[in-house]
C-alpha atoms as a PDB file:
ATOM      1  CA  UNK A   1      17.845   8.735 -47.119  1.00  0.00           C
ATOM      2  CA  UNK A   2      18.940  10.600 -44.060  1.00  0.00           C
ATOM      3  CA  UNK A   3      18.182   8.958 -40.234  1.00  0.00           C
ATOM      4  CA  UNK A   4      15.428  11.122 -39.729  1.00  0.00           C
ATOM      5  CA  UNK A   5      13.989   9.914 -42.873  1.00  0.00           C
ATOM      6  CA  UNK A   6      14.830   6.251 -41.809  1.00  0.00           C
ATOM      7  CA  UNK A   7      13.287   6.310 -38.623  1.00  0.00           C
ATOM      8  CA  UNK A   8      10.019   8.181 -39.967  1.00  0.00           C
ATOM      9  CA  UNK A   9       9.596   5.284 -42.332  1.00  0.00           C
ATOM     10  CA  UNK A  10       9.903   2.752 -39.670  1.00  0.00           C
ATOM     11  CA  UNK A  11       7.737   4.234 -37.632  1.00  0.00           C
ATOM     12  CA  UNK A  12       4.757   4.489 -40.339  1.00  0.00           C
ATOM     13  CA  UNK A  13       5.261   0.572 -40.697  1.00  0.00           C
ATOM     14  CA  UNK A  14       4.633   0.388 -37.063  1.00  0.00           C
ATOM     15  CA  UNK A  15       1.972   2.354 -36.751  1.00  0.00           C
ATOM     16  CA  UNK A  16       0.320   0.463 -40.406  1.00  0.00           C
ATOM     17  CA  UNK A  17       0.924  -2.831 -38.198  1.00  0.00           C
ATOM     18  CA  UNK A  18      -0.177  -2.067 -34.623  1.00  0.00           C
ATOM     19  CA  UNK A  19      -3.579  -0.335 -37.111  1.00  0.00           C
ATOM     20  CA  UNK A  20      -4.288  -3.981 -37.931  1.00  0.00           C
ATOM     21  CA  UNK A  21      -6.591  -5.472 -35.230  1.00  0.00           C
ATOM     22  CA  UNK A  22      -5.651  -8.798 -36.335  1.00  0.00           C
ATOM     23  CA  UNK A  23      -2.095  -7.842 -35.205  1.00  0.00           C
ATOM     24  CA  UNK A  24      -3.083  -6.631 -31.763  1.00  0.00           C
ATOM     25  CA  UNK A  25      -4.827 -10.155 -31.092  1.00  0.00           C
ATOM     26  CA  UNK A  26      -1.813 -11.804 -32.014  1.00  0.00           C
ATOM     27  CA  UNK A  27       0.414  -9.515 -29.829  1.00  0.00           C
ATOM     28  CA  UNK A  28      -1.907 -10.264 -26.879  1.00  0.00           C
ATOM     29  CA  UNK A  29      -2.059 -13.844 -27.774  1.00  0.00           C
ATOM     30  CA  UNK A  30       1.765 -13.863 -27.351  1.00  0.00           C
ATOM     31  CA  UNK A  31       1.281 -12.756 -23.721  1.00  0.00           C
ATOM     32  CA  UNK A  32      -1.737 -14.129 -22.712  1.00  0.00           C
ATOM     33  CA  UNK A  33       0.786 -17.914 -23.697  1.00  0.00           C
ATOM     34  CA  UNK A  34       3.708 -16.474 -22.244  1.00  0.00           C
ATOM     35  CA  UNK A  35       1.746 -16.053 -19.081  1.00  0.00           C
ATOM     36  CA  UNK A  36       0.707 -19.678 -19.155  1.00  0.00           C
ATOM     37  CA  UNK A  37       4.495 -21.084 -19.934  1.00  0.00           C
ATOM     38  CA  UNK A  38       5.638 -18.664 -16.727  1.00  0.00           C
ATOM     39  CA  UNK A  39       2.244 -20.048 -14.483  1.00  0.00           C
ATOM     40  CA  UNK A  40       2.686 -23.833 -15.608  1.00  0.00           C
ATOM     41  CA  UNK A  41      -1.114 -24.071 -14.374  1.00  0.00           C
ATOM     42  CA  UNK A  42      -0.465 -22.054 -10.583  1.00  0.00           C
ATOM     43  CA  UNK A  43      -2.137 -19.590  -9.033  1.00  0.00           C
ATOM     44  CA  UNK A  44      -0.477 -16.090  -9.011  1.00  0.00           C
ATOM     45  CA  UNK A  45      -0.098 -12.993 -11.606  1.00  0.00           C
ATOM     46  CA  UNK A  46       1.139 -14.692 -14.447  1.00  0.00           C
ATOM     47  CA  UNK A  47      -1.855 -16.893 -14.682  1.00  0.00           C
ATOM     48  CA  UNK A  48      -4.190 -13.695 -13.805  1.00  0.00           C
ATOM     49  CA  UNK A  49      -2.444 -12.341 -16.626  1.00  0.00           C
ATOM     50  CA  UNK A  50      -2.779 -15.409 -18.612  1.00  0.00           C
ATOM     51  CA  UNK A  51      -6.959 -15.195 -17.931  1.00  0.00           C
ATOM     52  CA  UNK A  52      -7.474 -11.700 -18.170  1.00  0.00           C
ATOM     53  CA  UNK A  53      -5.381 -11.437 -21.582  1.00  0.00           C
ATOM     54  CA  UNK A  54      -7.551 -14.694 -23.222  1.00  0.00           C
ATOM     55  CA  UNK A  55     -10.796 -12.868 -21.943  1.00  0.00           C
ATOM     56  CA  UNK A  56      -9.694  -9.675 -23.364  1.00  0.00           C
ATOM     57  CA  UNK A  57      -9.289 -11.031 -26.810  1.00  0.00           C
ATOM     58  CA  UNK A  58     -12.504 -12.610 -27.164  1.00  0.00           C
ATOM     59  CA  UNK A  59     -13.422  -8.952 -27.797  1.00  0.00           C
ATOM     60  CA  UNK A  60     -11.610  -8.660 -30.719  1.00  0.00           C
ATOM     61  CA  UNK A  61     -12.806 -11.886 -32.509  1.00  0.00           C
ATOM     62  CA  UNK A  62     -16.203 -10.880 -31.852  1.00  0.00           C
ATOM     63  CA  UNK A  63     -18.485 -11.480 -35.461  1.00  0.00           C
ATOM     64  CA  UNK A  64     -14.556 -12.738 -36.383  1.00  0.00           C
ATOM     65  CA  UNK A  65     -16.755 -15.908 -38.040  1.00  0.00           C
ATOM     66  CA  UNK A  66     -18.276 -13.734 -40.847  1.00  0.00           C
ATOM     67  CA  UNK A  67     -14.583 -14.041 -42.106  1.00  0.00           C
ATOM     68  CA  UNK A  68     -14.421 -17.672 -42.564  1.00  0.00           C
ATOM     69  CA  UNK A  69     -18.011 -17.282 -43.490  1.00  0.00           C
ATOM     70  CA  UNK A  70     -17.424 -15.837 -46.274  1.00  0.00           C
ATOM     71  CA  UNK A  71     -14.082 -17.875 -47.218  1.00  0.00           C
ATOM     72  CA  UNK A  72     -16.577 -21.127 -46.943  1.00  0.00           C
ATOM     73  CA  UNK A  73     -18.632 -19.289 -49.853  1.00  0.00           C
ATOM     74  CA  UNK A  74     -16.244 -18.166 -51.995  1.00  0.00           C
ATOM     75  CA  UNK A  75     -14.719 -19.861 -54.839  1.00  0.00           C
ATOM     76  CA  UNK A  76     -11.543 -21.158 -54.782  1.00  0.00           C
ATOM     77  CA  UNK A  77      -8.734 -20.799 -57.487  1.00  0.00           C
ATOM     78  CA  UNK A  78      -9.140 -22.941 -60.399  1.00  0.00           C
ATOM     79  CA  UNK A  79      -7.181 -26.851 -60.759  1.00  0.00           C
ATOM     80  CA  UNK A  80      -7.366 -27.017 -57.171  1.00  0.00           C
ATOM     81  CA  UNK A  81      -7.383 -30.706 -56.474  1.00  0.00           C
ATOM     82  CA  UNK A  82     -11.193 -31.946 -54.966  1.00  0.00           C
ATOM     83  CA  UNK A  83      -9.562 -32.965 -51.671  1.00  0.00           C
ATOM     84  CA  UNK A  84      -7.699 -29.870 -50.721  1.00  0.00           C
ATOM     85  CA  UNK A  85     -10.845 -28.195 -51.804  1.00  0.00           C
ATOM     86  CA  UNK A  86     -12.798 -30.248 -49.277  1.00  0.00           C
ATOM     87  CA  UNK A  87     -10.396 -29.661 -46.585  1.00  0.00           C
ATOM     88  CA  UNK A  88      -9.977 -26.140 -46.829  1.00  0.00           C
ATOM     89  CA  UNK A  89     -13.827 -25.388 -46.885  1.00  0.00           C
ATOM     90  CA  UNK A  90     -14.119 -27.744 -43.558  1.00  0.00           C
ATOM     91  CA  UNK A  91     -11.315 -25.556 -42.184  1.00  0.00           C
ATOM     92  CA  UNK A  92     -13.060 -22.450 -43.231  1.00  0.00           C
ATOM     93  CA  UNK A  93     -16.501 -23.992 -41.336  1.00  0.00           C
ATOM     94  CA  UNK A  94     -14.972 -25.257 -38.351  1.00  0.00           C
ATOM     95  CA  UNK A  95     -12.768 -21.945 -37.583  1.00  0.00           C
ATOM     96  CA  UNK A  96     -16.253 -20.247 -38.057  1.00  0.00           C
ATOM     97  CA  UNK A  97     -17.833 -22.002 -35.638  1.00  0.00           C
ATOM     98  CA  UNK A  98     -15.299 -21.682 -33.167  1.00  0.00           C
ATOM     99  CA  UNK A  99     -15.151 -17.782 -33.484  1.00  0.00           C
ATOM    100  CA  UNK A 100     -18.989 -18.002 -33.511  1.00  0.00           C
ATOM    101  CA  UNK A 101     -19.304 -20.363 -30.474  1.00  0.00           C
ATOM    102  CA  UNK A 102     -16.476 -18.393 -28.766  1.00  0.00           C
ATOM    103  CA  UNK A 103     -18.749 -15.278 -28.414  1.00  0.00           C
ATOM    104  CA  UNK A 104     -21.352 -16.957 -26.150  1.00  0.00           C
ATOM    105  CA  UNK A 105     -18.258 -18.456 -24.145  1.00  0.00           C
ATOM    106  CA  UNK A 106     -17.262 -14.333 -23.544  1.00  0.00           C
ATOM    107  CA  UNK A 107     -20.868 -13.852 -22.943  1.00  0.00           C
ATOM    108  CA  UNK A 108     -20.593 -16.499 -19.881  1.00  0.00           C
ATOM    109  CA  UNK A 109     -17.158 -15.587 -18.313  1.00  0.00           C
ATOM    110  CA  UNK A 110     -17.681 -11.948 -18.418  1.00  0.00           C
ATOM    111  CA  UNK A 111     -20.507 -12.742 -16.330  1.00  0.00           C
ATOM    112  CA  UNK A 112     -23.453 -12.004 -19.153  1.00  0.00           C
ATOM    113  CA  UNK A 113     -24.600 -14.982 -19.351  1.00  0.00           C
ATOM    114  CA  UNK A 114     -25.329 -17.031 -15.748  1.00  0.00           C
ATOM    115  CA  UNK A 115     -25.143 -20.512 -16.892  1.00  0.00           C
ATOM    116  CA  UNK A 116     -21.417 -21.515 -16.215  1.00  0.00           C
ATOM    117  CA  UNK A 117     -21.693 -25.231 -17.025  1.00  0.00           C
ATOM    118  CA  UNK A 118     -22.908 -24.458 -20.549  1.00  0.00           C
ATOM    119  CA  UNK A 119     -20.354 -22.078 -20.859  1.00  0.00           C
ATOM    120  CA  UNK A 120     -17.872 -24.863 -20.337  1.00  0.00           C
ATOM    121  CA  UNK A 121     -19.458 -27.219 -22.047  1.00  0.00           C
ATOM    122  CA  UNK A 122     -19.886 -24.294 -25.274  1.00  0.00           C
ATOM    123  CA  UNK A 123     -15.936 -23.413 -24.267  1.00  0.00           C
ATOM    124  CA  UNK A 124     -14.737 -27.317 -24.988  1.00  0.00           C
ATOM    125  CA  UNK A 125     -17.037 -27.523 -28.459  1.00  0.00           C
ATOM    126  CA  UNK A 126     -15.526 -24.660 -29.699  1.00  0.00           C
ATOM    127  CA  UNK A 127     -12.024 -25.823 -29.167  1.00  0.00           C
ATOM    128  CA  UNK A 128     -12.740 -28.963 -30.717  1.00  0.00           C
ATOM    129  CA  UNK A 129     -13.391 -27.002 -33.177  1.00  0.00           C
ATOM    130  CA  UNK A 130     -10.191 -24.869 -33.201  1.00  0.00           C
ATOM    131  CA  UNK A 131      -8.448 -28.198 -32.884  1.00  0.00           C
ATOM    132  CA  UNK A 132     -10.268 -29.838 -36.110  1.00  0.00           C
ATOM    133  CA  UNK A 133      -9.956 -26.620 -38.271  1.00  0.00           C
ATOM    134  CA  UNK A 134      -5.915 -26.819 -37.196  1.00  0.00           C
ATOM    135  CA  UNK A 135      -5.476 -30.378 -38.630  1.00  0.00           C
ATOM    136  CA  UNK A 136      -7.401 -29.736 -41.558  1.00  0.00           C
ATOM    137  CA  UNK A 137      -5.227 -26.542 -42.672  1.00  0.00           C
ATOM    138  CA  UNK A 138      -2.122 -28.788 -41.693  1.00  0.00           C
ATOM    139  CA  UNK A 139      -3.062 -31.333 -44.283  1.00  0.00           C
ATOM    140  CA  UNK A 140      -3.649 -28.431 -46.610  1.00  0.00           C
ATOM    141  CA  UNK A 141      -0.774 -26.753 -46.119  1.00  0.00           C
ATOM    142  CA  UNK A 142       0.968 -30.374 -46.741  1.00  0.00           C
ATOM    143  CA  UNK A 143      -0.973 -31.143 -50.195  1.00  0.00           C
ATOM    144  CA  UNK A 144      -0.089 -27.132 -51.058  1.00  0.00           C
ATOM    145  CA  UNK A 145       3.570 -27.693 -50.092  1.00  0.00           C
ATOM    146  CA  UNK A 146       3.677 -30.700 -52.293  1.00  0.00           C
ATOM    147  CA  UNK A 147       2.057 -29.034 -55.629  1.00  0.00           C
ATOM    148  CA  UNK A 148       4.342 -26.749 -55.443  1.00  0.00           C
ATOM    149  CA  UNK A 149       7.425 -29.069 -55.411  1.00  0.00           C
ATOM    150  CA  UNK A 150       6.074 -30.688 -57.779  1.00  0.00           C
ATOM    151  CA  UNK A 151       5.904 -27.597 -60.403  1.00  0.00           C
ATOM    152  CA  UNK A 152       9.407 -26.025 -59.070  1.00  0.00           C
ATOM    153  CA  UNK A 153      11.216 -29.483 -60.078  1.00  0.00           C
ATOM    154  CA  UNK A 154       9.387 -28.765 -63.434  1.00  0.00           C
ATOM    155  CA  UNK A 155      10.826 -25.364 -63.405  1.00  0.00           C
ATOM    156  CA  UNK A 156      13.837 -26.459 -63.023  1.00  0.00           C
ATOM    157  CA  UNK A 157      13.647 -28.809 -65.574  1.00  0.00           C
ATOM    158  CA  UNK A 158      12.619 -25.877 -67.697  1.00  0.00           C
ATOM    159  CA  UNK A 159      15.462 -23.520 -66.473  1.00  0.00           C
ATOM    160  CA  UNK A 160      18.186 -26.432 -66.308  1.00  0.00           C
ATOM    161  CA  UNK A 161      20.350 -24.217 -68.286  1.00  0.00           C
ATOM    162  CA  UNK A 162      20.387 -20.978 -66.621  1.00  0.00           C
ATOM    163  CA  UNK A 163      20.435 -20.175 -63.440  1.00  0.00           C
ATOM    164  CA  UNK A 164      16.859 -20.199 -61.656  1.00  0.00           C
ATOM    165  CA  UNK A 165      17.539 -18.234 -58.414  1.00  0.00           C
ATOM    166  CA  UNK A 166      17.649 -15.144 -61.155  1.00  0.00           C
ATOM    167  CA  UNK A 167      14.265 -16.423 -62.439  1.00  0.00           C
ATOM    168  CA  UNK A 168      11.409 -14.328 -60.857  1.00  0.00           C
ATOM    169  CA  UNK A 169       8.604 -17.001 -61.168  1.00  0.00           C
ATOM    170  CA  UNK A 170      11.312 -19.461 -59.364  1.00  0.00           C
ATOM    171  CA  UNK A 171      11.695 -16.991 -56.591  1.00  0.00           C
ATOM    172  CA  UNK A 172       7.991 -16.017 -56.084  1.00  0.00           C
ATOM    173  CA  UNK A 173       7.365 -19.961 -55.973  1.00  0.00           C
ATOM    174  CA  UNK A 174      10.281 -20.254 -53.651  1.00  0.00           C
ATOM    175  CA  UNK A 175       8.901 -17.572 -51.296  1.00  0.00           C
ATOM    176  CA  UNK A 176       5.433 -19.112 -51.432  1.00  0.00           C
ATOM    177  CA  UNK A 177       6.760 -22.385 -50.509  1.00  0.00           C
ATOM    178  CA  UNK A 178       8.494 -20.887 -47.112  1.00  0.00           C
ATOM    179  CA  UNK A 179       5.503 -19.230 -46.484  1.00  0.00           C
ATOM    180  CA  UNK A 180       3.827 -22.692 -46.805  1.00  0.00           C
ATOM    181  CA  UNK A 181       6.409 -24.449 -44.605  1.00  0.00           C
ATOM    182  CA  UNK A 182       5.939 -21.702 -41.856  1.00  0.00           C
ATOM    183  CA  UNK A 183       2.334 -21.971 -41.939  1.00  0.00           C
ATOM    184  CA  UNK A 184       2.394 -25.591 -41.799  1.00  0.00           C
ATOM    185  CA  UNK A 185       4.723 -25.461 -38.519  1.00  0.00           C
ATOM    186  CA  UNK A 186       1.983 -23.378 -37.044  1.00  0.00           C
ATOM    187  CA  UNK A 187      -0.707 -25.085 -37.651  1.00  0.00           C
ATOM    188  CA  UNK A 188       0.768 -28.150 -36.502  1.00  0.00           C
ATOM    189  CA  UNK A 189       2.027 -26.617 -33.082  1.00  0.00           C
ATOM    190  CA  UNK A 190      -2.026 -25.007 -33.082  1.00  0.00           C
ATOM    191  CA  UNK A 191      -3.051 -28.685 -32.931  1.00  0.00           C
ATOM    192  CA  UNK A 192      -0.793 -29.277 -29.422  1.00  0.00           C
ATOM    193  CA  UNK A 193      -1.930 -26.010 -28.083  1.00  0.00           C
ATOM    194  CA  UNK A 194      -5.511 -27.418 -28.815  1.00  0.00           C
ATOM    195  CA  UNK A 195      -5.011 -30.143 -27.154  1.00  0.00           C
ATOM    196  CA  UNK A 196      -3.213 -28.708 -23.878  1.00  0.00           C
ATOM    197  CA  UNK A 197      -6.684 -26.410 -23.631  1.00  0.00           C
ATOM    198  CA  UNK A 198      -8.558 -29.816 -23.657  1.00  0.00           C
ATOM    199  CA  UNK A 199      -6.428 -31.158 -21.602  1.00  0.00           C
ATOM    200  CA  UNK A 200      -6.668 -34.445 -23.593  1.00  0.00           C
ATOM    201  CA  UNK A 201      -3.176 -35.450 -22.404  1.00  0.00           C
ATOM    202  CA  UNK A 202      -2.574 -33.356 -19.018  1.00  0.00           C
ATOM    203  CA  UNK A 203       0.562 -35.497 -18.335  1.00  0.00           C
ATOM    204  CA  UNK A 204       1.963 -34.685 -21.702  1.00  0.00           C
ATOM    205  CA  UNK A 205       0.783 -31.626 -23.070  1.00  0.00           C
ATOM    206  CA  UNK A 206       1.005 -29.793 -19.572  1.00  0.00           C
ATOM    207  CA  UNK A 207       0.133 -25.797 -19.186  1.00  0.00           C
ATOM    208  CA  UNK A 208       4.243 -25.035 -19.622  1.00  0.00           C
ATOM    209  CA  UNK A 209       4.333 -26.909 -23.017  1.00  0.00           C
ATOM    210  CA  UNK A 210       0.763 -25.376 -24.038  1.00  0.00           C
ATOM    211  CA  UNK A 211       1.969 -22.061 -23.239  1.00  0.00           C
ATOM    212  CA  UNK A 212       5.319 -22.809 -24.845  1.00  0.00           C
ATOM    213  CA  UNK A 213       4.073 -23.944 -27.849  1.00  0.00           C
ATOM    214  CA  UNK A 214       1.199 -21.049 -28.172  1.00  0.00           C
ATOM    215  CA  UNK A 215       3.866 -18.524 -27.647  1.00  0.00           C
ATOM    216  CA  UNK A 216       5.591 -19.711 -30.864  1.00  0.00           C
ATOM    217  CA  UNK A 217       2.711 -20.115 -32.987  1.00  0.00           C
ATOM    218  CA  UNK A 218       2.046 -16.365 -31.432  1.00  0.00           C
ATOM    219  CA  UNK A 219       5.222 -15.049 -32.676  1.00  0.00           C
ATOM    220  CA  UNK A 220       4.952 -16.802 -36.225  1.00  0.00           C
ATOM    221  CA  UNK A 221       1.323 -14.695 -36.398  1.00  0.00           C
ATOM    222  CA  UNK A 222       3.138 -11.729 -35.786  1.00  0.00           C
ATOM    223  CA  UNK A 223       5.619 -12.263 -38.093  1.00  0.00           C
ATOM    224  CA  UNK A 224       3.240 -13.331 -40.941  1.00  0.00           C
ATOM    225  CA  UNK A 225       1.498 -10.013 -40.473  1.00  0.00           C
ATOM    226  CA  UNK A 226       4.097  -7.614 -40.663  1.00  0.00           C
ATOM    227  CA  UNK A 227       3.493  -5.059 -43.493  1.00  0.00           C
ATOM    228  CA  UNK A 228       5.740  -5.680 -46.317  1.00  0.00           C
ATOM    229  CA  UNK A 229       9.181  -2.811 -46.919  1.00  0.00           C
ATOM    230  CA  UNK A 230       9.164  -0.797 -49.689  1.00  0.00           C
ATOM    231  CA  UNK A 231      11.963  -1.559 -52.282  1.00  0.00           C
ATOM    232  CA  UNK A 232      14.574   1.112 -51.816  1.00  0.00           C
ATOM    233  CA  UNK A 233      14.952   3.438 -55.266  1.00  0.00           C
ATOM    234  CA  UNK A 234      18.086   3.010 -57.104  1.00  0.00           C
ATOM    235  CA  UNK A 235      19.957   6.348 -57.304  1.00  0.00           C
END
């Protein structure tokens, strides 16, 4: 392939990515925490920024919960153990009530809707939210991570005498179970930012570490939506 050819294919996965609106959120999430990590809670432009950006987004999530609506409905893949089951259709509920709840907190700070106590008060419940739907994917992604350990060290068992990083079911598991491990990291680091929005430990979890911390988990998003390359033809 030539450099013109190169850089034409780049740019179409570009513009396939910044088409997702999923991937725009996440690319404004990464500022709007950035902003808070540079503001560490004071007045200025970075926590303008910081405001503006968050407000901003709630746009995009708007009717967002019909997505986790639907996940709470739909069946889920067969020998999947009662617990994670139970855990993963809590997630799917809470994260829908957050992203339903967080529409009547844009209502309120975009100055719709008057009452700004409720607003608050609706702002906090929906975090909670956030913050329980977090720990319960965390816990999933933990009982996933250790199913599939479980069948790779059969796999190995099975492929003892050959060598299994030439085995394509070892390698799919293998990529599933970074892909695990990454979205366990996030979901853990969710739970902080959670917290740091609550405040529930100000001294702690303080706006720099909140932003810090959100502006990972921002990046990992990013990086977990990135269209997949196309495999290069053998000449």
């Amino acid at each position: 392939m030539s450099t013109l050819d190169v850089t034409r294919a780049e740019l179409a996965l570009l513009v396939l990515y910044l088409n997702k609106a999923e991937a725009r959120d996440k690319i404004c999430r990464a500022i709007q925490y950035g902003s808070k990590f540079l503001s560490n809670g004071q007045p200025g432009t970075a926590q303008n920024v910081d405001k503006s950006t968050s407000l901003a987004r709630k746009v995009f999530r708007l009717l967002k919960f019909v997505n986790d609506l639907h996940g709470l409905i739909s069946p889920v893949p067969q020998g999947t153990p009662l617990p994670l089951v139970l855990l993963g259709k809590s997630k799917n509920a809470l994260l829908s009530t957050f992203l339903f709840l967080d529409q009547f907190v844009w209502l309120g700070r975009s100055g719709i809707y008057k009452n700004k106590e409720r607003t608050e008060l609706v702002g906090r419940i929906s975090l909670f939210c956030w913050m329980g739907s977090s720990v319960c994917n965390t816990l999933v992604e933990i009982g996933e991570l250790g199913r599939l350990s479980a069948s790779m060290k059969q796999l190995e068992k099975e492929l003892k005498n050959s060598d299994k990083n030439q085995n394509e079911q070892y390698r799919a598991k293998l990529q599933k179970s970074n892909d695990r491990s990454l979205a366990l990291i996030k979901s853990a680091m969710d739970i902080v930012v959670a917290a740091g929005l609550l405040q529930l430990a100000p001294k702690k979890v303080t706006p720099r570490v909140t932003g810090a911390f959100g502006f990972v988990t921002s990046l990992i998003s990013c990086y977990q939506l990135l269209p997949s390359r196309p495999k290069a033809k053998m000449s």
